[in-house]
N, C-alpha and C. Protein backbone atom coordinates (compact mmCIF):
# COMPACT_ATOMS: atom_id res chain seq x y z
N UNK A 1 -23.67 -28.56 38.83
CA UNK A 1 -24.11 -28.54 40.20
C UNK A 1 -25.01 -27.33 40.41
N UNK A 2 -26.23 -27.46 41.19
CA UNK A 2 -26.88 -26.53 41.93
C UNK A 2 -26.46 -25.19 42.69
N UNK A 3 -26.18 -23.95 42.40
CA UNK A 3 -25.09 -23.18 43.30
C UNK A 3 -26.25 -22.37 44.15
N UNK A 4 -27.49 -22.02 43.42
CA UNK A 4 -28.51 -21.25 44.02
C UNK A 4 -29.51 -21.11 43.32
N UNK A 5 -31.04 -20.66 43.65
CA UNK A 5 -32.24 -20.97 43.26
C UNK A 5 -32.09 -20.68 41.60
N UNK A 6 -31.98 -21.75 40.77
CA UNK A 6 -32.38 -21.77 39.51
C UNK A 6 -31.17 -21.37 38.77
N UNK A 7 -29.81 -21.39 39.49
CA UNK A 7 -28.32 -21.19 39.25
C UNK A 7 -27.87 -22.72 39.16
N UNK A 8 -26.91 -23.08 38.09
CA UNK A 8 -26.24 -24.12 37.79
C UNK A 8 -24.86 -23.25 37.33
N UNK A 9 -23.65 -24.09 37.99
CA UNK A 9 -22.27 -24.03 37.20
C UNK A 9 -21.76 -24.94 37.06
N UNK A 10 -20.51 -24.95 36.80
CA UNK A 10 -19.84 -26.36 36.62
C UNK A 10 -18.50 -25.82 36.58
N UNK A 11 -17.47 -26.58 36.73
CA UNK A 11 -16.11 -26.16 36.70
C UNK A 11 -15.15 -27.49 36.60
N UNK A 12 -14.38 -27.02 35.82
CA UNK A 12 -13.93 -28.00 35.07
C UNK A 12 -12.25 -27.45 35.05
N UNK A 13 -11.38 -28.07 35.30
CA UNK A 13 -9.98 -27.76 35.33
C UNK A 13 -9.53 -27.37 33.77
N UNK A 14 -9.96 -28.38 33.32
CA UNK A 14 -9.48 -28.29 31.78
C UNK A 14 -10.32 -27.57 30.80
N UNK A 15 -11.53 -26.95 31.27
CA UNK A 15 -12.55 -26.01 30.71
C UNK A 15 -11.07 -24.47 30.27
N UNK A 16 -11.40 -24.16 29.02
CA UNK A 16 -10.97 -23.07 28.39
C UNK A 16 -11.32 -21.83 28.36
N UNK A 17 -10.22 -21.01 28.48
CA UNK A 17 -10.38 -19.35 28.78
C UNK A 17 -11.30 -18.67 27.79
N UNK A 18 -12.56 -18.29 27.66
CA UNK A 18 -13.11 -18.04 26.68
C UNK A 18 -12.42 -16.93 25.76
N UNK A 19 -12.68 -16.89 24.59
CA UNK A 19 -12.18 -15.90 23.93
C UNK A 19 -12.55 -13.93 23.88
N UNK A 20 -12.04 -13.33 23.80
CA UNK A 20 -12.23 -11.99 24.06
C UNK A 20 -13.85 -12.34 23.08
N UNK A 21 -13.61 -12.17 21.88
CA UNK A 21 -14.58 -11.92 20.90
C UNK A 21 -16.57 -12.40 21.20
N UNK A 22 -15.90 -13.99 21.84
CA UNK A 22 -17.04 -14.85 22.49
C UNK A 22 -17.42 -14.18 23.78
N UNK A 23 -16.65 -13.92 24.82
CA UNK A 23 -17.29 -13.01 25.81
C UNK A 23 -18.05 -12.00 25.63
N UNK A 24 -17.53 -11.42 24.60
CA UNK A 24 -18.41 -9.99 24.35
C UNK A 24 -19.51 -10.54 23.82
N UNK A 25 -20.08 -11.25 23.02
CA UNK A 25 -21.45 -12.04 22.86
C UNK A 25 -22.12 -12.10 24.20
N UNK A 26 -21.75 -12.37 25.17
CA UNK A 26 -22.11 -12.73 26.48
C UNK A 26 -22.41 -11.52 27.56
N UNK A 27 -21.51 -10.43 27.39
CA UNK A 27 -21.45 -9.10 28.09
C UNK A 27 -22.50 -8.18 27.61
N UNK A 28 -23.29 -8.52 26.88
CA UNK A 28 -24.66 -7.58 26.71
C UNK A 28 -25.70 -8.81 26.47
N UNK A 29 -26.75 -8.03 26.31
CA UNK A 29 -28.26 -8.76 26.39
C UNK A 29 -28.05 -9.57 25.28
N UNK A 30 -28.38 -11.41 25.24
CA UNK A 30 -28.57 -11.96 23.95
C UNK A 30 -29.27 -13.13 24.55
N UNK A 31 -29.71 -13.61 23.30
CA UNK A 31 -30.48 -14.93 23.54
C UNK A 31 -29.56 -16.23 23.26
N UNK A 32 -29.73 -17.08 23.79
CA UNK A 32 -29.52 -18.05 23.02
C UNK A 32 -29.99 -19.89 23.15
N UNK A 33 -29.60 -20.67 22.59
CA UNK A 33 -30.57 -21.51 22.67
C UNK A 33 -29.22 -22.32 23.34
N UNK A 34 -29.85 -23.35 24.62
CA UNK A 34 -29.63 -24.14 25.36
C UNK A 34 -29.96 -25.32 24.78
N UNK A 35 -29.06 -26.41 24.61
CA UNK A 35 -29.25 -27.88 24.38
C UNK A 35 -28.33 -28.21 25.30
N UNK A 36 -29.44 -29.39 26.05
CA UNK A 36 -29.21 -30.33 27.01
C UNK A 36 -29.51 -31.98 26.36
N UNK A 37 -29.50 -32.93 27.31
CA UNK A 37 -29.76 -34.36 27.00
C UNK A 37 -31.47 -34.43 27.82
N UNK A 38 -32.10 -35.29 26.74
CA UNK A 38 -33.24 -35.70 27.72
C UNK A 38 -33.06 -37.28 28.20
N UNK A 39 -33.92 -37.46 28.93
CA UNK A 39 -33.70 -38.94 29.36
C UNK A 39 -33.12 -40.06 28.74
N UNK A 40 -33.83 -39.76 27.39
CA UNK A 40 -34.01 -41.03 26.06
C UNK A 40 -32.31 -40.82 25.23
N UNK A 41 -31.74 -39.98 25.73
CA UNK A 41 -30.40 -39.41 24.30
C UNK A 41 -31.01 -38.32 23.55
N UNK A 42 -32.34 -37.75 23.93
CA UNK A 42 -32.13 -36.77 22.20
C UNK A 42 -32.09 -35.25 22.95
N UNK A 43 -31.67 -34.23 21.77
CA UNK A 43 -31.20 -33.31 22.27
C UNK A 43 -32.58 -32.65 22.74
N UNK A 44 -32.39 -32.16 23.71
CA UNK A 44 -33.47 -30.83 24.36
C UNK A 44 -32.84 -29.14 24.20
N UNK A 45 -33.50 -28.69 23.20
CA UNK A 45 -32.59 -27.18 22.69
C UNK A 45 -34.26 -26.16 23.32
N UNK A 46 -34.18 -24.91 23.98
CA UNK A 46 -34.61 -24.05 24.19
C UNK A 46 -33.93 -22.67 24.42
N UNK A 47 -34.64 -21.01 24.29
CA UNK A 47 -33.91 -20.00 24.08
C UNK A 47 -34.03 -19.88 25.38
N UNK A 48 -32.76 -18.90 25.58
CA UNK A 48 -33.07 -18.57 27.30
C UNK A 48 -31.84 -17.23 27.05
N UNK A 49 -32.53 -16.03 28.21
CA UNK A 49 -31.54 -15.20 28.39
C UNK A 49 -30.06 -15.68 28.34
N UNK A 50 -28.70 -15.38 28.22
CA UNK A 50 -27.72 -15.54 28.92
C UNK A 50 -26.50 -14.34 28.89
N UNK A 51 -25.69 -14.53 29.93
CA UNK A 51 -24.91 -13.10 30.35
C UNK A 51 -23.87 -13.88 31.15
N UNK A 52 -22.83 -13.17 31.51
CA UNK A 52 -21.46 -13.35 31.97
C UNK A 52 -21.31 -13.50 33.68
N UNK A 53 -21.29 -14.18 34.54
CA UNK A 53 -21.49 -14.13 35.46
C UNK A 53 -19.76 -14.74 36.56
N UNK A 54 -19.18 -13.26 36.34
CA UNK A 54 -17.57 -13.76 36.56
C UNK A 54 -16.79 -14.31 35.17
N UNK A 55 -16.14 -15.68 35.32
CA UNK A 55 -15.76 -15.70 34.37
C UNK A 55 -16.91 -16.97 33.33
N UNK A 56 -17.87 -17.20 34.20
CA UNK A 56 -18.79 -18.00 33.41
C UNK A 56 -20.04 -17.73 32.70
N UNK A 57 -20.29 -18.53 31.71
CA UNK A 57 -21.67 -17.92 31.10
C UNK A 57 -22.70 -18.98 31.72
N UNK A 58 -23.90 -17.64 31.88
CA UNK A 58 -24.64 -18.15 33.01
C UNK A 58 -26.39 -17.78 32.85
N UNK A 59 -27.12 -19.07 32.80
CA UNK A 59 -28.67 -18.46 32.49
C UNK A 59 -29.58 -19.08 33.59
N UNK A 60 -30.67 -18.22 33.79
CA UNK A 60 -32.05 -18.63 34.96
C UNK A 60 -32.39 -19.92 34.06
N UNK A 61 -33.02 -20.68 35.43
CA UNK A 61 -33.74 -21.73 34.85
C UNK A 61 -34.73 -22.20 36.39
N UNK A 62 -35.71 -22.55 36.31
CA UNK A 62 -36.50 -23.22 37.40
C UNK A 62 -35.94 -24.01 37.54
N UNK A 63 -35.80 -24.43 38.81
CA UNK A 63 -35.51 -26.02 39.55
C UNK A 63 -36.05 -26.91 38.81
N UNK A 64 -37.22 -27.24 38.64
CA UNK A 64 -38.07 -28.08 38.03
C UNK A 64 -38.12 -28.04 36.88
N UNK A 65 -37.92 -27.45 36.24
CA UNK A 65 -37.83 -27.46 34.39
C UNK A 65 -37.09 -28.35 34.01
N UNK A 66 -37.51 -28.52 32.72
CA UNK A 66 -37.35 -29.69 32.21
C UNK A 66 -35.76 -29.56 31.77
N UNK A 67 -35.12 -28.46 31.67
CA UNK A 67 -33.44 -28.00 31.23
C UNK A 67 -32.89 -28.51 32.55
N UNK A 68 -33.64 -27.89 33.84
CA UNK A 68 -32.21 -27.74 34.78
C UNK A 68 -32.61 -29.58 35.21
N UNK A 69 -33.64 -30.68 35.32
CA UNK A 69 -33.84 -31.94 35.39
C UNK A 69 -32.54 -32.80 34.33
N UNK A 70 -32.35 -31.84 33.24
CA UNK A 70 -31.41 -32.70 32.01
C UNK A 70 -30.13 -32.25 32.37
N UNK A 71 -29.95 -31.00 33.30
CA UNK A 71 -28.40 -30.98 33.77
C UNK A 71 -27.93 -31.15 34.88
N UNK A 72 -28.99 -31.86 35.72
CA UNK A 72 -28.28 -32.26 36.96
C UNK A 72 -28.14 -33.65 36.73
N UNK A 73 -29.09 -34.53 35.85
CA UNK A 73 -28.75 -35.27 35.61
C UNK A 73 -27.48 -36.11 34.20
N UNK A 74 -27.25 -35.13 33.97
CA UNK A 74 -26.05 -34.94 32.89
C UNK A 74 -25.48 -33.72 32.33
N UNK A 75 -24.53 -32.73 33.03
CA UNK A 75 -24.19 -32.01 33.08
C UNK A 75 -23.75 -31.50 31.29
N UNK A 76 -23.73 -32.26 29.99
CA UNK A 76 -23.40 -32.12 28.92
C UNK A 76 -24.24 -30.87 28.39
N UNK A 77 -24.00 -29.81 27.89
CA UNK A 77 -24.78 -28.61 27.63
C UNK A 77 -24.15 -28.17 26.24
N UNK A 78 -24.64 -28.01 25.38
CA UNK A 78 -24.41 -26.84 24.15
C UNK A 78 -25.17 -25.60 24.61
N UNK A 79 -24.31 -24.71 23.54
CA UNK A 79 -24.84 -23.05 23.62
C UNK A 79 -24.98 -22.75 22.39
N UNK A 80 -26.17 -22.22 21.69
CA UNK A 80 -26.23 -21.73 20.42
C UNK A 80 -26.26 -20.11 20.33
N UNK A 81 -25.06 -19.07 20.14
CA UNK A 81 -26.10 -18.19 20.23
C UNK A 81 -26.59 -17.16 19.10
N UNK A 82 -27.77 -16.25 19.46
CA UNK A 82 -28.81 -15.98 18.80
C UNK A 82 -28.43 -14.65 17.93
């Protein structure tokens, strides 16, 4: 879901406590690559800042880009990181 300009979260009951080790990946500057779904089924992977935002990991994206178009319309996301 949309929370604010170019902000997406999601929340999920059964979503898991991330791990100490994996957070700290997240708690300083890193890259990493975003895969989403495109229209057709195939994966859409690009790098994008990401960082800790509460207890979620959380990256900018334009409204209109072609990432945040593949997660409003299917919220399924991988994280690679860099």
């Amino acid at each position: 879901m949309l929370i604010g300009r170019g902000m997406f979260a999601c929340h999920d009951a059964a979503m898991a406590d991330l791990p100490d080790n994996v957070r700290a990946l997240f708690e300083r500057a890193n890259f990493v690559h975003v895969a989403s779904v495109l229209p057709s089924g195939a994966p859409h992977s690009v790098p994008v800042w990401a960082g800790m935002e509460g207890d979620r990991i959380a990256f900018f994206t334009q409204p209109a880009s072609r990432k945040a178009r593949n997660l409003a319309a299917d919220p399924r996301v991988a994280l690679s990181v860099v």
